[in-house]
Protein backbone atom coordinates (compact mmCIF):
# COMPACT_ATOMS: atom_id res chain seq x y z
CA UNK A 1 3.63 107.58 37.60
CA UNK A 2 0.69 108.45 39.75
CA UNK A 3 -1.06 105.08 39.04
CA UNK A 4 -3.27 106.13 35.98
CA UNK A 5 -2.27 105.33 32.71
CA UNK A 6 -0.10 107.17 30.59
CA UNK A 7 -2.19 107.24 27.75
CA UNK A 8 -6.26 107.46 27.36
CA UNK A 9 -8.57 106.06 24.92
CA UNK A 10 -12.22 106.98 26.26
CA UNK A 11 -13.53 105.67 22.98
CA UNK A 12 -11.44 102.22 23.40
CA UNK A 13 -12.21 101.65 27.01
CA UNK A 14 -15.82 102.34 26.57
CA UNK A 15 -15.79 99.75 23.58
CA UNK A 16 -13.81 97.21 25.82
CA UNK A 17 -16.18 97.67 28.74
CA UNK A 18 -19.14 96.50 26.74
CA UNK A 19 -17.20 93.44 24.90
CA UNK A 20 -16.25 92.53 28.67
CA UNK A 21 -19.87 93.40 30.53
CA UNK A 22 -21.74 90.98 27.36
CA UNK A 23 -18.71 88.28 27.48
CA UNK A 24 -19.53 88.06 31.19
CA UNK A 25 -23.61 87.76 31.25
CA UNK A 26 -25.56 84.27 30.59
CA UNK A 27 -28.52 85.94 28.50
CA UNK A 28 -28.44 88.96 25.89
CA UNK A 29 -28.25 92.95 27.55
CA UNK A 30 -30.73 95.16 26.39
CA UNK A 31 -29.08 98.99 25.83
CA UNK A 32 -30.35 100.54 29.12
CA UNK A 33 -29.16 97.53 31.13
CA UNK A 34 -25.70 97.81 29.53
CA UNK A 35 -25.87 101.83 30.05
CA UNK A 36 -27.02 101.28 33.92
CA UNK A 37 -24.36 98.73 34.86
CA UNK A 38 -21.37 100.91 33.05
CA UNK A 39 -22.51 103.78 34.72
CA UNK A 40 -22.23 105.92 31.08
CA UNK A 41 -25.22 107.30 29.59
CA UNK A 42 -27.60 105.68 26.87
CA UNK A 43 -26.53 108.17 23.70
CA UNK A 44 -22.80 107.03 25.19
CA UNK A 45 -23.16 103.72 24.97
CA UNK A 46 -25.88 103.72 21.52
CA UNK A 47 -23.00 104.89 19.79
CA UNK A 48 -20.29 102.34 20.24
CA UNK A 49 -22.95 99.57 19.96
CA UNK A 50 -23.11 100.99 16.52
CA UNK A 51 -19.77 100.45 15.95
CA UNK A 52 -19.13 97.02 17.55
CA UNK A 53 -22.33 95.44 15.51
CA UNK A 54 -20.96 97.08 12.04
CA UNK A 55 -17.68 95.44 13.06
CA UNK A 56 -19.56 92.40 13.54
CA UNK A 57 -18.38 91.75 17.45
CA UNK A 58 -22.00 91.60 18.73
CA UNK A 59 -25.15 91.00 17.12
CA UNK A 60 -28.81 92.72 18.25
CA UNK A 61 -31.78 90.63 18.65
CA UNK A 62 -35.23 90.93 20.07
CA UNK A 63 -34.13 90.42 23.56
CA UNK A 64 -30.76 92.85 23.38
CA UNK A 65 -26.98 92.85 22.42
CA UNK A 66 -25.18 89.53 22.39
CA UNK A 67 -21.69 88.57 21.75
CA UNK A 68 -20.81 87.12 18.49
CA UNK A 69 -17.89 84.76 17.86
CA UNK A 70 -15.61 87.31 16.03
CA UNK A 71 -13.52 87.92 19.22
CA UNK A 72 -13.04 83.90 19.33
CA UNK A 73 -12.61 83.53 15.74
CA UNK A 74 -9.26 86.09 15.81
CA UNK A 75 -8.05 84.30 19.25
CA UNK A 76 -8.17 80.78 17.38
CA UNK A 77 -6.07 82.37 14.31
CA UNK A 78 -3.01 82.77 16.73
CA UNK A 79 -0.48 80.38 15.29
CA UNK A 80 -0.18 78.11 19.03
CA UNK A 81 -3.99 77.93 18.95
CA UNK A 82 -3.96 77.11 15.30
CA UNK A 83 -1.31 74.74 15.39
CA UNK A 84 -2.80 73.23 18.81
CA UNK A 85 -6.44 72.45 16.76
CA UNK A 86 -4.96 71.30 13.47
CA UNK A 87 -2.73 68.82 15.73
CA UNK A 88 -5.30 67.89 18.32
CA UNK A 89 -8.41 67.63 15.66
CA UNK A 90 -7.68 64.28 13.96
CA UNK A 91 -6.50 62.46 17.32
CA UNK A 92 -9.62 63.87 19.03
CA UNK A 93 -12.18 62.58 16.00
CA UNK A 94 -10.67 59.10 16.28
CA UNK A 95 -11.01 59.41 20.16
CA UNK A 96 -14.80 59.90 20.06
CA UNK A 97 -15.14 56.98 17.10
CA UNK A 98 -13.26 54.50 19.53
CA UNK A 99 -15.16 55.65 22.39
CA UNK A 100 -18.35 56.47 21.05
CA UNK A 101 -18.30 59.28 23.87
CA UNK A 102 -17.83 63.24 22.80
CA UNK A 103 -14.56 64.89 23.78
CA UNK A 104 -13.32 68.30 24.09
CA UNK A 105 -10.56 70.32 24.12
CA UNK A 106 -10.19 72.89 26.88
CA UNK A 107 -7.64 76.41 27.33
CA UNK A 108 -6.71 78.81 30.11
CA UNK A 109 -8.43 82.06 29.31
CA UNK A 110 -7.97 84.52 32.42
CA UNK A 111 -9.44 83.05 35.59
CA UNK A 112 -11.97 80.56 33.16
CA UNK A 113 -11.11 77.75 30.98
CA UNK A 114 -12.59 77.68 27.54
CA UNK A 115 -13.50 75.40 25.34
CA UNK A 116 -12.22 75.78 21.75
CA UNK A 117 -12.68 72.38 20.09
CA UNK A 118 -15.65 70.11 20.66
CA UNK A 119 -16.45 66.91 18.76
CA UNK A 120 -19.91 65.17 19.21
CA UNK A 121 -20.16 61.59 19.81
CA UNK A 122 -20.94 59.35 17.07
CA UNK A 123 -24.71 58.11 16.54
CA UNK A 124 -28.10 59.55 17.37
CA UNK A 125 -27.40 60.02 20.82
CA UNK A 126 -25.25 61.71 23.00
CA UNK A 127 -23.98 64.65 25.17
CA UNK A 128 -21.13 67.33 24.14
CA UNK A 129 -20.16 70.47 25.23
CA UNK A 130 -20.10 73.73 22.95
CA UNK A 131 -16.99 75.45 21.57
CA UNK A 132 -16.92 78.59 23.35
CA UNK A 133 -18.33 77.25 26.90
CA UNK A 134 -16.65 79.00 29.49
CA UNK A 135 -16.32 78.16 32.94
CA UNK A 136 -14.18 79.41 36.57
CA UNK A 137 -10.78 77.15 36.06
CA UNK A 138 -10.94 75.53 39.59
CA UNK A 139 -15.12 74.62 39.17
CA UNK A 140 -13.98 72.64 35.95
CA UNK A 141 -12.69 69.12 35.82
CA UNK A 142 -10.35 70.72 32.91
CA UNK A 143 -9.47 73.73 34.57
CA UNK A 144 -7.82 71.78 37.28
CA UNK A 145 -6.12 70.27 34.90
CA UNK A 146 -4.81 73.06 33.29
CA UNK A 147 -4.27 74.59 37.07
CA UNK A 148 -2.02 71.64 38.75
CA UNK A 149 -0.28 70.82 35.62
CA UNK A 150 2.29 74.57 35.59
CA UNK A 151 4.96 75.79 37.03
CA UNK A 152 5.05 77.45 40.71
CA UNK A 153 4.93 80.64 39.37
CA UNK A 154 2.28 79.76 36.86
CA UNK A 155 -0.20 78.60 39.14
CA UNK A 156 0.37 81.37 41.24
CA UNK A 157 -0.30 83.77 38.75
CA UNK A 158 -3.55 82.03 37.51
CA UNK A 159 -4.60 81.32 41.15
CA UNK A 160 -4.29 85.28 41.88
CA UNK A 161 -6.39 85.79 39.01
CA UNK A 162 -9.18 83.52 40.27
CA UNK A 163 -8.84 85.07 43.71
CA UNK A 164 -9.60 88.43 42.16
CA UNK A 165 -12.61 86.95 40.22
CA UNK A 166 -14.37 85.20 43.04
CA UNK A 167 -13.53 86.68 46.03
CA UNK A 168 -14.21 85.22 49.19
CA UNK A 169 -15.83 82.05 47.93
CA UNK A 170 -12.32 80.50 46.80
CA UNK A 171 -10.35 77.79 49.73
CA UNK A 172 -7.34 78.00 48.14
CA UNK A 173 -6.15 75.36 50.57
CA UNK A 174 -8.23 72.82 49.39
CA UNK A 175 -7.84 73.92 45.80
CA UNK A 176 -4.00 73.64 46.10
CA UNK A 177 -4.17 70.21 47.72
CA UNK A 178 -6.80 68.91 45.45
CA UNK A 179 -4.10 70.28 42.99
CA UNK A 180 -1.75 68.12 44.36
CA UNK A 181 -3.67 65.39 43.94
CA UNK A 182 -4.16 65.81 39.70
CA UNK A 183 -0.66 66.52 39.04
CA UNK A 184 0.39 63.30 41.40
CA UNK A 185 -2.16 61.21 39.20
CA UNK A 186 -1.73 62.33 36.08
CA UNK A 187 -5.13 63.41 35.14
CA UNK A 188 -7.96 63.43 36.73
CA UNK A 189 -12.01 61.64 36.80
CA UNK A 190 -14.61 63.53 38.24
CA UNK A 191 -18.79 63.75 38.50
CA UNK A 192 -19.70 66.50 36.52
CA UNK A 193 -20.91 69.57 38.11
CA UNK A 194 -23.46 70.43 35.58
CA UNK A 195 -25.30 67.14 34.98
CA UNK A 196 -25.98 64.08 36.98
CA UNK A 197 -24.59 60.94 35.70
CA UNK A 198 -21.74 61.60 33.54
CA UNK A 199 -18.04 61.46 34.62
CA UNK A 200 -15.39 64.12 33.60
CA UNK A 201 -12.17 62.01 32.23
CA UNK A 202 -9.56 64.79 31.86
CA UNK A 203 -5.45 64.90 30.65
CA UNK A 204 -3.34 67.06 29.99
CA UNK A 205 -1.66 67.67 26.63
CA UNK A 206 1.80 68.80 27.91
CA UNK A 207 4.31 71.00 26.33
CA UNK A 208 7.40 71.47 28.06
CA UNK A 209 6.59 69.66 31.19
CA UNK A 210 3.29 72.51 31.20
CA UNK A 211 -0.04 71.72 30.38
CA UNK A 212 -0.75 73.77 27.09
CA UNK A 213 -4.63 72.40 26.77
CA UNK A 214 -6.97 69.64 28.86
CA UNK A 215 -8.57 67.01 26.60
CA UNK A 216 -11.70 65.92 28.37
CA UNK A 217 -14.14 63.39 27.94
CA UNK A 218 -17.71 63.32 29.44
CA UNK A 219 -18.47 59.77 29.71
CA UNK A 220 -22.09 58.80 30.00
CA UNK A 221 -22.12 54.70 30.70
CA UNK A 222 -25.02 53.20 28.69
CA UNK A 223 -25.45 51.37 25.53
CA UNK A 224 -23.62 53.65 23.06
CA UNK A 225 -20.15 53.25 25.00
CA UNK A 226 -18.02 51.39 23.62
CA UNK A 227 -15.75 50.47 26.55
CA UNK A 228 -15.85 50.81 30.40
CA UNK A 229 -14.66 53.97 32.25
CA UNK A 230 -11.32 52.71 33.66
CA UNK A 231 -10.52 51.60 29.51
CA UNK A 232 -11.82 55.27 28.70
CA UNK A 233 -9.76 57.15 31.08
CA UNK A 234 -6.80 55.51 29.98
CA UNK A 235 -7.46 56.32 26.02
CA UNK A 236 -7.82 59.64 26.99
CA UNK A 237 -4.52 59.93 28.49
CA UNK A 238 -3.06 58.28 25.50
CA UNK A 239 -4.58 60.68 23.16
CA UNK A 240 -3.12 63.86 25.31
CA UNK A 241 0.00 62.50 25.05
CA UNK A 242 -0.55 61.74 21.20
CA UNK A 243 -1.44 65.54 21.30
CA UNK A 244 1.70 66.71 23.22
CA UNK A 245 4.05 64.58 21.14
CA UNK A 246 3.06 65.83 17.76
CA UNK A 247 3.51 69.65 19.81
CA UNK A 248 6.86 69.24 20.80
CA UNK A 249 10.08 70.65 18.88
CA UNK A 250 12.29 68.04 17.57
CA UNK A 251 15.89 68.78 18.20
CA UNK A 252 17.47 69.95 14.39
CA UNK A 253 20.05 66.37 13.98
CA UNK A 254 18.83 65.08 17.15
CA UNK A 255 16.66 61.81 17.45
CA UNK A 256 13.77 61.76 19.17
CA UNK A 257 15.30 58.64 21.55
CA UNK A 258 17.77 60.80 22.60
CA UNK A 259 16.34 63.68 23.27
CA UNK A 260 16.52 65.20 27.24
């Protein structure tokens, strides 16, 4: 092999390179911006547009081509993400009644974590995060999670793929001992880096010994709480482990108690 791939699709890769290009921008593209920054020309990339709206992956508006949630739709339909939401749903709903605090449930996805479950908090007021929100695994209070709580080789692998996304701007040596840190604790409660008073409360719902999802929530102190942070943090380890119980394989004719 002389490095290239054995087989082309020019069709396929041009389609891929525009799902990736809009999945990566913070606003919509209009068609010359996506043609300029794929280097292909504008009658190239008018024609798969074409195709990827009638699919029904992106949508067209005034301001240019935007993702829609097809791509996320098929991911969730995987039976571990399906069986992780139908599992995690319930316990997360009576989480944010208890609470009266949103929660959400976060996934590894590349170098990002991604939310795929969000429930508001109860009342008029409130703050939540929306299903879909993406963000670099080591900026989020959840990707940490999902980062200290793996194997060696898993966080290696992840690690190398957040290396490759940001460059220069990663310390992995802080990273790995703030890593350190999470796994030693258990969880982890941090400021959020978005908005100013509210605290990231985050767990992780463990399969195997490996954290499968982080179940975060973003506790604003104020009237609507219900209970104090330290109280909070501590039902939102509960419910991960709630989660992770329900996840695990029971041994066929072997009790739960008894189990290794």
């Amino acid at each position: 092999m002389d490095g290239k791939t054995r087989y082309q699709a020019p069709a396929l890769k041009k389609g891929l390179e525009i799902l990736e290009l809009l999945a990566g921008s913070s606003e919509p593209l209009i068609m010359s911006d996506i043609s300029a920054a794929l280097g292909r020309s504008v009658s190239e990339i008018f024609r798969m547009l074409q195709v990827l709206e009638e699919h029904g992956y992106i949508a067209r508006a005034e301001d240019g081509y935007r993702l829609t949630n097809r791509l996320f739709t098929l991911g969730m339909s995987q039976p571990p993400i399906r069986d992780l939401a139908s599992t995690a749903l319930p316990v997360m709903q009576e989480l944010a009644r208890n609470l009266g605090q949103s929660c959400h449930l976060g996934v590894a996805s590349g170098a990002e974590m991604i939310v795929i479950i969000a429930i508001e908090a109860p009342g008029l007021s409130g703050f939540a995060v929306r299903v879909g929100y993406r963000r670099p695994l080591h900026l989020s209070n959840s990707g940490r999670i999902l980062l200290a709580f793996q194997s060696p080789e898993a966080r290696a692998a992840m690690i190398a793929d957040i290396r490759r996304a940001s460059g220069d701007d990663l310390d992995e040596a802080a990273l790995l001992a703030r890593l350190d840190k999470v796994a030693e604790a258990g969880g982890a409660s941090e400021p959020s880096p978005m908005l100013t008073g509210i605290t990231d409360l985050s767990a992780p719902i463990l399969l195997g010994g490996t954290a499968r999802a982080a179940l975060t929530v973003p506790f604003v102190a104020g009237p609507a709480s219900k209970t104090t942070i330290e109280a909070c943090s501590l039902s939102v380890r509960q419910a991960a482990a709630t989660i992770g119980a329900a996840m695990s394989p029971i041994r066929q004719g072997v009790s739960p108690e008894i189990q290794e």
